[in-house]
Protein backbone atom coordinates (compact mmCIF):
# COMPACT_ATOMS: atom_id res chain seq x y z
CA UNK A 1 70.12 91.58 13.81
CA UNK A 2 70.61 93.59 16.76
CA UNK A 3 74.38 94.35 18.27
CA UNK A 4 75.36 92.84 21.36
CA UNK A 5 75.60 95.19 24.28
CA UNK A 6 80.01 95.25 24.68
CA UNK A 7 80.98 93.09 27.45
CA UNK A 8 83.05 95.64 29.19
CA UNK A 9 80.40 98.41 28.73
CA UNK A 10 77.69 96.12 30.35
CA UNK A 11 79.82 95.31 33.40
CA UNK A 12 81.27 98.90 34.28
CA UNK A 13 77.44 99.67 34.08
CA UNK A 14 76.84 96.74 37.07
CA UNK A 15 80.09 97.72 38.98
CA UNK A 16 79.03 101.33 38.99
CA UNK A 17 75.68 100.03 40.44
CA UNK A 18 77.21 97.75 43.08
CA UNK A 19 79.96 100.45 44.01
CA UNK A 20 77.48 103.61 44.20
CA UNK A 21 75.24 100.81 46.39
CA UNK A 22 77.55 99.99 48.91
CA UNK A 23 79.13 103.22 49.36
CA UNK A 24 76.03 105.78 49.03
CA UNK A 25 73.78 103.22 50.61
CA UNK A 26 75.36 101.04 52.60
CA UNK A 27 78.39 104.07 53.83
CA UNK A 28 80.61 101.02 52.89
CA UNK A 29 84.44 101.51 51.22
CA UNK A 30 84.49 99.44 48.40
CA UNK A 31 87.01 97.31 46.34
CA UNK A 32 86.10 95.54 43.15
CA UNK A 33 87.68 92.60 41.25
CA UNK A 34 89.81 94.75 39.23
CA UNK A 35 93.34 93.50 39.11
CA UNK A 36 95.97 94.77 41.43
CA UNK A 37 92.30 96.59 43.68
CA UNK A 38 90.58 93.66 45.22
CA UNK A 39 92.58 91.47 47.49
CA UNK A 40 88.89 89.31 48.18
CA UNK A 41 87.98 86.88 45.54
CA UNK A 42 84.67 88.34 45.15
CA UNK A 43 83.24 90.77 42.65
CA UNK A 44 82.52 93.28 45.56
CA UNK A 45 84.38 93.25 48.74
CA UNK A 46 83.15 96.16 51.18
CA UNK A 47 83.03 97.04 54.60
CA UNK A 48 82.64 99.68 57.65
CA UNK A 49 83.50 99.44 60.86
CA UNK A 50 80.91 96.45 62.45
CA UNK A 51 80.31 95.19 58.72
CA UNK A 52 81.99 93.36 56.20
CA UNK A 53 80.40 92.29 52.67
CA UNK A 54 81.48 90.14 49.99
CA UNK A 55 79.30 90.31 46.98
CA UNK A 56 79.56 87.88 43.47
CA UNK A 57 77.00 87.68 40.87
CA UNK A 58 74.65 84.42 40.73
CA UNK A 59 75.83 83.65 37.79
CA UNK A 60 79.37 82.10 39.41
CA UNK A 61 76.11 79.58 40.14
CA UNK A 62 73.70 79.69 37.66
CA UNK A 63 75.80 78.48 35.64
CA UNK A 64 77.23 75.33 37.22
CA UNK A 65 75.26 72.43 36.09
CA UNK A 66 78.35 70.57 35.13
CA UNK A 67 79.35 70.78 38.86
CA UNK A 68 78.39 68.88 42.26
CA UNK A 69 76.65 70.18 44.55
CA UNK A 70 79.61 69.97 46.74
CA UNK A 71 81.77 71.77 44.28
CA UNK A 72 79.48 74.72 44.46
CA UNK A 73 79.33 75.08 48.04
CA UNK A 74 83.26 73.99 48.05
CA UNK A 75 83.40 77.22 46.72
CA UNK A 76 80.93 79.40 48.68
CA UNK A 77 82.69 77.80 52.00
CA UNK A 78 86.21 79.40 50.47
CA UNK A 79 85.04 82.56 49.36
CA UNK A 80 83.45 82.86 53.12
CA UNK A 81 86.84 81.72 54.61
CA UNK A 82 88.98 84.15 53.58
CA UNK A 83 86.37 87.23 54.33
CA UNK A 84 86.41 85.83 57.91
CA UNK A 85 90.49 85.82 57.83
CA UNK A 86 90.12 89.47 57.12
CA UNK A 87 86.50 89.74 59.54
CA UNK A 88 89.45 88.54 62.64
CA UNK A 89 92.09 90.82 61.33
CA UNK A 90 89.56 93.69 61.28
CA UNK A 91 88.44 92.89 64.92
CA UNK A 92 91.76 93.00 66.23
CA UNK A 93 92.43 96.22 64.63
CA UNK A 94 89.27 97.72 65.87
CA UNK A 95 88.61 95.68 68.92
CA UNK A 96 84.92 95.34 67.67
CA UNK A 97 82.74 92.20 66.42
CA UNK A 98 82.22 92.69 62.69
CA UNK A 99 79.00 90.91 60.85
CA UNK A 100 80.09 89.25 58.27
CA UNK A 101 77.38 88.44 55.12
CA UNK A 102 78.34 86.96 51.79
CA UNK A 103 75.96 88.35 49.38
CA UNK A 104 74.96 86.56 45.68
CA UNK A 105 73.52 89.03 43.77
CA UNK A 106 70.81 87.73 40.80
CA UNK A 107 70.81 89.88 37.38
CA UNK A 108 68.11 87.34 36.32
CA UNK A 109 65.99 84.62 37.95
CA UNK A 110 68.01 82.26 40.80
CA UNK A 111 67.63 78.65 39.24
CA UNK A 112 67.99 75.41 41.28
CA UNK A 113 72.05 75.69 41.08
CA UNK A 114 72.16 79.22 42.58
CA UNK A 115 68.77 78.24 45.64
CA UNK A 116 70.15 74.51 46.07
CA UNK A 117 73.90 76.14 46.89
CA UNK A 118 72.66 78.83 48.73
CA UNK A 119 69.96 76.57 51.00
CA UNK A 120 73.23 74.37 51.58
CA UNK A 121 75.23 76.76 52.85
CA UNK A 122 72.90 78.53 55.16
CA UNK A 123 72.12 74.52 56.50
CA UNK A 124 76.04 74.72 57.60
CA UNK A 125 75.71 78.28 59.29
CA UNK A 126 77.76 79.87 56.55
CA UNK A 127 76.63 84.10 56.68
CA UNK A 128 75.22 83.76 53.18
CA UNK A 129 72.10 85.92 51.58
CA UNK A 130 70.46 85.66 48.35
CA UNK A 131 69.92 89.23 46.88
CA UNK A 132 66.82 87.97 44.06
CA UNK A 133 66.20 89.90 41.71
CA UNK A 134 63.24 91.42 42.75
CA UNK A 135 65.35 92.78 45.74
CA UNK A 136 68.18 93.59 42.72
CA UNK A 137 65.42 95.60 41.02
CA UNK A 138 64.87 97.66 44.66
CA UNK A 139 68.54 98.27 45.09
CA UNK A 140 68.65 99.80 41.31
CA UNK A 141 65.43 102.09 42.36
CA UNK A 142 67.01 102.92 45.45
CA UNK A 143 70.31 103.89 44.13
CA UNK A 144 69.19 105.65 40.70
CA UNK A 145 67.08 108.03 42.77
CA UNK A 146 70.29 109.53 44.18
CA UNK A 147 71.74 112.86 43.66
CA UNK A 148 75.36 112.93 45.36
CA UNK A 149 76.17 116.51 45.81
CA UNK A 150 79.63 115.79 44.89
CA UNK A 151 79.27 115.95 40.92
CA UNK A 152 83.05 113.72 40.14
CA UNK A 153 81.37 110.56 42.06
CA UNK A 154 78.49 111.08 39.06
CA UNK A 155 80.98 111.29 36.46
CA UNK A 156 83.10 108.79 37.90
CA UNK A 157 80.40 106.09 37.81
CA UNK A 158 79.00 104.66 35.06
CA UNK A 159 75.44 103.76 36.71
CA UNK A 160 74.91 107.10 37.84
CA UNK A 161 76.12 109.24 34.94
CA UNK A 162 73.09 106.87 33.27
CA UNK A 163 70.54 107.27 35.99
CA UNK A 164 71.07 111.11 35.52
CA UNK A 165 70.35 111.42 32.25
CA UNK A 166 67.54 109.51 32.26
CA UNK A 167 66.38 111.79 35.17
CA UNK A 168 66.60 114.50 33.80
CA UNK A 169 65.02 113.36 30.54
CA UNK A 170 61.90 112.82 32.82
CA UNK A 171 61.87 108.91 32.70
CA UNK A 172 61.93 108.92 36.39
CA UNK A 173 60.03 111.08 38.92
């Protein structure tokens, strides 16, 4: 019987992903649902001036089949409402339109829960994208390839500690 993967190891391995994303991709500062750092309830809450992102995993969705429809997209239409509270405070501050986009991240296939929510609230206008997984696996290329020059961002992050080792092991070109 094989040993389950720790819970806590598995998700500082996907925070480190969507952190070293959003900032060395995106140029994004980044809070995460740790308690007492994210004041979004999201997973992911990042932004730069003219962009704001709010990121949860599909599987807030996936999940759901004990829950409406409306229920689901109840709670997409929430989630979206308070990162537009903080889109107008960050106008004001900045005096500058801000694009909002509320981003649901797959780890594994979207099933009709996670599309059917989704395709409802982009029917209402809401700013919502569907990262598949396909565009998941893309993001994990992109970011894995990366060499920050700053070493302590490496050792700080889980995800890219990993992808350097298997670098330099050869599994990746």
């Amino acid at each position: 019987m094989a040993k389950r993967l720790n819970k806590f190891l598995k998700a500082d391995i996907e925070r480190g992903f969507i952190l070293a994303y959003y900032e060395l991709v995106k140029g994004c500062s980044v809070s995460l649902d740790k308690p007492g750092e994210n004041f979004m309830p999201v997973v992911a809450f990042a932004h730069k001036p003219g962009e704001i992102y709010g990121m949860d995993f599909s599987s807030t969705y996936h999940f759901a089949e004990k829950e409406k429809p409306q229920t689901r997209l109840r709670r997409v239409r929430r989630k979206i409402d308070e990162l537009q509270r903080f889109v107008k405070f960050m106008e004001s501050q900045w005096e500058m339109e801000h694009r909002l986009v509320y981003e649901i991240w797959c780890f594994l296939r979207p099933n009709r829960f996670v599309t059917e929510t989704v395709d409802a609230a982009r029917k209402e206008g809401l700013p919502v994208e569907l990262v598949d997984l396909d565009q998941v696996h893309e993001r994990i290329r992109q970011v894995a390839m990366l060499e920050p020059m700053n070493q302590d961002v490496i050792y700080e992050n889980a995800f890219l500690w990993a992808a350097r080792l298997f670098r330099e092991a050869g599994a990746w070109k």
